[in-house]
Protein backbone atom coordinates (compact mmCIF):
# COMPACT_ATOMS: atom_id res chain seq x y z
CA UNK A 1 0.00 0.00 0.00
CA UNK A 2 1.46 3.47 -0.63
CA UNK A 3 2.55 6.06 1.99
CA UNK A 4 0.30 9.29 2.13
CA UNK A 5 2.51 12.57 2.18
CA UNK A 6 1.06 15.08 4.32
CA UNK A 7 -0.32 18.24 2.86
CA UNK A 8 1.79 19.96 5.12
CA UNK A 9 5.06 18.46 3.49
CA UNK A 10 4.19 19.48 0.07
CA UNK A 11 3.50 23.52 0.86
CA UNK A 12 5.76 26.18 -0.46
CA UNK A 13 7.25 28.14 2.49
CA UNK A 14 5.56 31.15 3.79
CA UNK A 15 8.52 33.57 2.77
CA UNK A 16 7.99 32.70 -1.16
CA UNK A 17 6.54 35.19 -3.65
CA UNK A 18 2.87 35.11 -4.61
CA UNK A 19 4.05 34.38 -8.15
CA UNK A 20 6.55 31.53 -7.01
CA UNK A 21 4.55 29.72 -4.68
CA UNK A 22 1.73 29.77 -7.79
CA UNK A 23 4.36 28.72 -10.19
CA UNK A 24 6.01 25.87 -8.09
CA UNK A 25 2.91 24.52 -6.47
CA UNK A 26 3.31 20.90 -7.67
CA UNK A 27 6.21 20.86 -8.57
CA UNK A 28 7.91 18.93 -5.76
CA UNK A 29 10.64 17.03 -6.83
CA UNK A 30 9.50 12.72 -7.26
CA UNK A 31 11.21 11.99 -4.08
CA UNK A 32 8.47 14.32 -2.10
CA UNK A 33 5.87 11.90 -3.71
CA UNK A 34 7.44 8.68 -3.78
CA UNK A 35 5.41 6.89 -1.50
CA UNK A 36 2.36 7.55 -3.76
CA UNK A 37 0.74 5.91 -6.91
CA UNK A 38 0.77 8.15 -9.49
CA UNK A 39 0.67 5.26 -12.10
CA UNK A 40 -3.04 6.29 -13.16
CA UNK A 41 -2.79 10.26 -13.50
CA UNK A 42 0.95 10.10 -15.34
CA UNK A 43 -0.88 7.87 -18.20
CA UNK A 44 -3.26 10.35 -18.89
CA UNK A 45 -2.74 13.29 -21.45
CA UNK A 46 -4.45 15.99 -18.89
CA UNK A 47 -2.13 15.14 -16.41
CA UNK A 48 0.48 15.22 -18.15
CA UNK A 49 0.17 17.99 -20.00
CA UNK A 50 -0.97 20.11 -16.90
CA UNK A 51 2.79 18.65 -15.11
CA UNK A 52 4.68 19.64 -18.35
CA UNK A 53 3.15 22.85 -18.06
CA UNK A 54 4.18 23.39 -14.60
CA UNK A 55 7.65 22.75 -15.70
CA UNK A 56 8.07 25.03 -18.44
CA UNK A 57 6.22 27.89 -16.49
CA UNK A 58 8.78 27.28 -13.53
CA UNK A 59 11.73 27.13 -15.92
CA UNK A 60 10.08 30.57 -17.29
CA UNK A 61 9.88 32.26 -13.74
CA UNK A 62 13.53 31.26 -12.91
CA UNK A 63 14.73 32.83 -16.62
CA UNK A 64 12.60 36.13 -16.37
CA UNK A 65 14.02 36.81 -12.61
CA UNK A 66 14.46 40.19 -12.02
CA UNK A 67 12.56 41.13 -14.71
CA UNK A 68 9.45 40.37 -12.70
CA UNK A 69 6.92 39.69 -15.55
CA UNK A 70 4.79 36.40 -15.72
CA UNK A 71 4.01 34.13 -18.59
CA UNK A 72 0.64 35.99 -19.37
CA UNK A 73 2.22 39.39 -19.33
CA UNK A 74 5.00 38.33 -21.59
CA UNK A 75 2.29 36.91 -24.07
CA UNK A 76 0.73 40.31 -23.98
CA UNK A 77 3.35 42.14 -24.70
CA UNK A 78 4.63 40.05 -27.34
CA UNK A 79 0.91 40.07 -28.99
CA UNK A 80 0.65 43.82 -28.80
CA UNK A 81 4.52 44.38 -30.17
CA UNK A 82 3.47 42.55 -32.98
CA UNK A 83 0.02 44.03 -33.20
CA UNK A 84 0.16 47.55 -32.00
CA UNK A 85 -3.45 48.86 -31.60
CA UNK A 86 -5.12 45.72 -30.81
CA UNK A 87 -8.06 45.75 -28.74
CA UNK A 88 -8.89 44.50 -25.32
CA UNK A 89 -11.19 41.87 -26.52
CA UNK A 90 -8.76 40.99 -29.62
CA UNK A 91 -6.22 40.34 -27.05
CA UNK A 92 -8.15 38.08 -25.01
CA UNK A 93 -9.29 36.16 -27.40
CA UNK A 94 -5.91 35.44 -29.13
CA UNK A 95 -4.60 34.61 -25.46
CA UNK A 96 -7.76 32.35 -25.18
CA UNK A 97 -8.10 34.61 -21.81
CA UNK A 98 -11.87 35.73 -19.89
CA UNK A 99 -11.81 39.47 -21.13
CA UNK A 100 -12.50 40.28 -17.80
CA UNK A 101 -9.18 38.82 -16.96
CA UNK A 102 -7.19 41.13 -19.22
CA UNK A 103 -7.90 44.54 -17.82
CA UNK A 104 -5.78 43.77 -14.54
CA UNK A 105 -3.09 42.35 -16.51
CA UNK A 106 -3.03 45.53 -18.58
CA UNK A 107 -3.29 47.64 -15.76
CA UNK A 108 -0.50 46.27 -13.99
CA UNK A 109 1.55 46.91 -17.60
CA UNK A 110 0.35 50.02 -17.45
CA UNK A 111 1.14 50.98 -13.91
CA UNK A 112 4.95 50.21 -14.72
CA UNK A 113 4.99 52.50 -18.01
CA UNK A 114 5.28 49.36 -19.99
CA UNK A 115 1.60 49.76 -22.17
CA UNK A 116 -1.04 52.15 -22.51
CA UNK A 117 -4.39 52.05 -23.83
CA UNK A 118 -5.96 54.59 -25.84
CA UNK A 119 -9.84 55.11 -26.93
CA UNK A 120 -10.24 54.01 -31.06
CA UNK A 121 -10.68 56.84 -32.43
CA UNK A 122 -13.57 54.86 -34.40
CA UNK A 123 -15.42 53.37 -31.53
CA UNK A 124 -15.36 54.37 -28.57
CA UNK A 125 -16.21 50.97 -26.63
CA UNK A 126 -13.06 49.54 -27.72
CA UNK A 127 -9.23 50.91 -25.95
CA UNK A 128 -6.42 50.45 -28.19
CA UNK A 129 -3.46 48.72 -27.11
CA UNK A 130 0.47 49.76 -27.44
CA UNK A 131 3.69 49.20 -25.71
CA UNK A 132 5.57 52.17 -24.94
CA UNK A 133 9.60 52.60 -25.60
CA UNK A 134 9.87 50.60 -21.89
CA UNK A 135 8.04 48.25 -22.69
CA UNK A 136 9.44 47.63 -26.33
CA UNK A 137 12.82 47.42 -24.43
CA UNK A 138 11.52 45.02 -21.80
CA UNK A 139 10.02 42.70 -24.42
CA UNK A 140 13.28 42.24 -25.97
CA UNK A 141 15.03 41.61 -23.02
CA UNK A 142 12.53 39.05 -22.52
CA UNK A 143 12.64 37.57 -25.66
CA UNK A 144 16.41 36.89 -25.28
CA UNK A 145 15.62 34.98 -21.59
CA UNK A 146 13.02 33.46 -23.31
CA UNK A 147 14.52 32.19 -26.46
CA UNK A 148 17.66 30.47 -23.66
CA UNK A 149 14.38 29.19 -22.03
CA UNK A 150 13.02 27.35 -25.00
CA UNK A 151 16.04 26.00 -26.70
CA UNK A 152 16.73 24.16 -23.30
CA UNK A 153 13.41 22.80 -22.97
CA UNK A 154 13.09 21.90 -26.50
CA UNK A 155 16.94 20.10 -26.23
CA UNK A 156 15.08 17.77 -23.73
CA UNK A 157 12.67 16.25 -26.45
CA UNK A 158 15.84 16.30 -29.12
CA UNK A 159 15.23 18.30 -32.82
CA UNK A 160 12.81 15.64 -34.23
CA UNK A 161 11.07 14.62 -31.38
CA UNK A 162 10.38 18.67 -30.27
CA UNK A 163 8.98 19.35 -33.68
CA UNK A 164 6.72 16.39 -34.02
CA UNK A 165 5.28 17.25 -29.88
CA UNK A 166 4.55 20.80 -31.17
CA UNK A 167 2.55 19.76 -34.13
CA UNK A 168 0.80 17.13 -31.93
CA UNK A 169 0.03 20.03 -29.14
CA UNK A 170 -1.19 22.32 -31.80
CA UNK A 171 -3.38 19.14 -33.36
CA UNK A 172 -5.27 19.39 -29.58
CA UNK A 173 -5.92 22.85 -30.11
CA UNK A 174 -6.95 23.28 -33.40
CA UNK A 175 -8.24 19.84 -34.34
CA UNK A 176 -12.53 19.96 -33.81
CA UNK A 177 -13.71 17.95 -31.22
CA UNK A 178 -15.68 15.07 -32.58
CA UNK A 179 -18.56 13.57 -30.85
């Protein structure tokens, strides 16, 4: 029969950042959950995907550092730097984000000079997105950390085998679910 772990022993210490104890919450290294039988949940594609997930976003967190930007403000950035004037609900929809969800993450862009929204000059329900000069410079700071980031996740799966998982990923995604 397998050992429980106490809840307890898997809990991110108290002195950890908001965004780190998010980020590494399940993420305990396999000798912290040894004693249990994970044999079901590791054969199945949520699970797994949810785990691998985990592991890039950490790997992300530990490569932005200083920078102090999550994975979702990164994406927004990027989508606005290569779509200047985008609206909020454009932007939430490419980042298959709740649009209520995006107005804090551009206000907290905002509040460090990195974005700013303007009204469209053709309707005036929808606020135009752009990064300012900071955040142009941030974003390409980013994408240097990032680009480190993905060539050493991606050298874990090999050339081939990276390719092929990205095309399968993107099959979930885009493929229609049949009944």
């Amino acid at each position: 029969m397998a050992r429980k772990t106490s809840a307890r022993a898997l809990k991110i210490p108290k002195g950890s950042q908001a965004l780190g104890r998010k980020l590494t919450a399940g993420t305990e290294k396999r000798s912290e959950t040894e004693g249990l039988d994970l044999s079901y949940l590791e054969g199945t594609l949520g699970y797994s995907i949810r785990r691998a997930q985990m592991a890039v976003f950490q790997d992300i967190f530990q490569s932005f550092g200083e920078l102090a930007v999550t994975t979702v403000q990164f994406s927004v950035l990027a989508v606005v730097a290569d779509n200047p004037g985008t609206n909020q609900a454009e932007l939430a929809l490419a980042l298959g984000v709740e649009r209520p969800r995006i107005v804090p993450i551009l206000d907290a862009l905002e509040a460090r000079g990195l974005a700013i929204r303007e009204p469209s000059p053709h309707d005036r329900r929808h606020r135009l997105i752009y990064l300012t000069g900071e955040g142009q410079a941030l974003l390409q700071q980013l994408k240097k950390r990032f680009a480190v980031h993905q060539q050493r996740m991606l050298d874990r799966l090999g050339e081939e085998s990276a390719d092929a998982f990205l095309a399968k990923l993107w099959s979930l995604v885009t493929t229609p679910r049949s009944s």
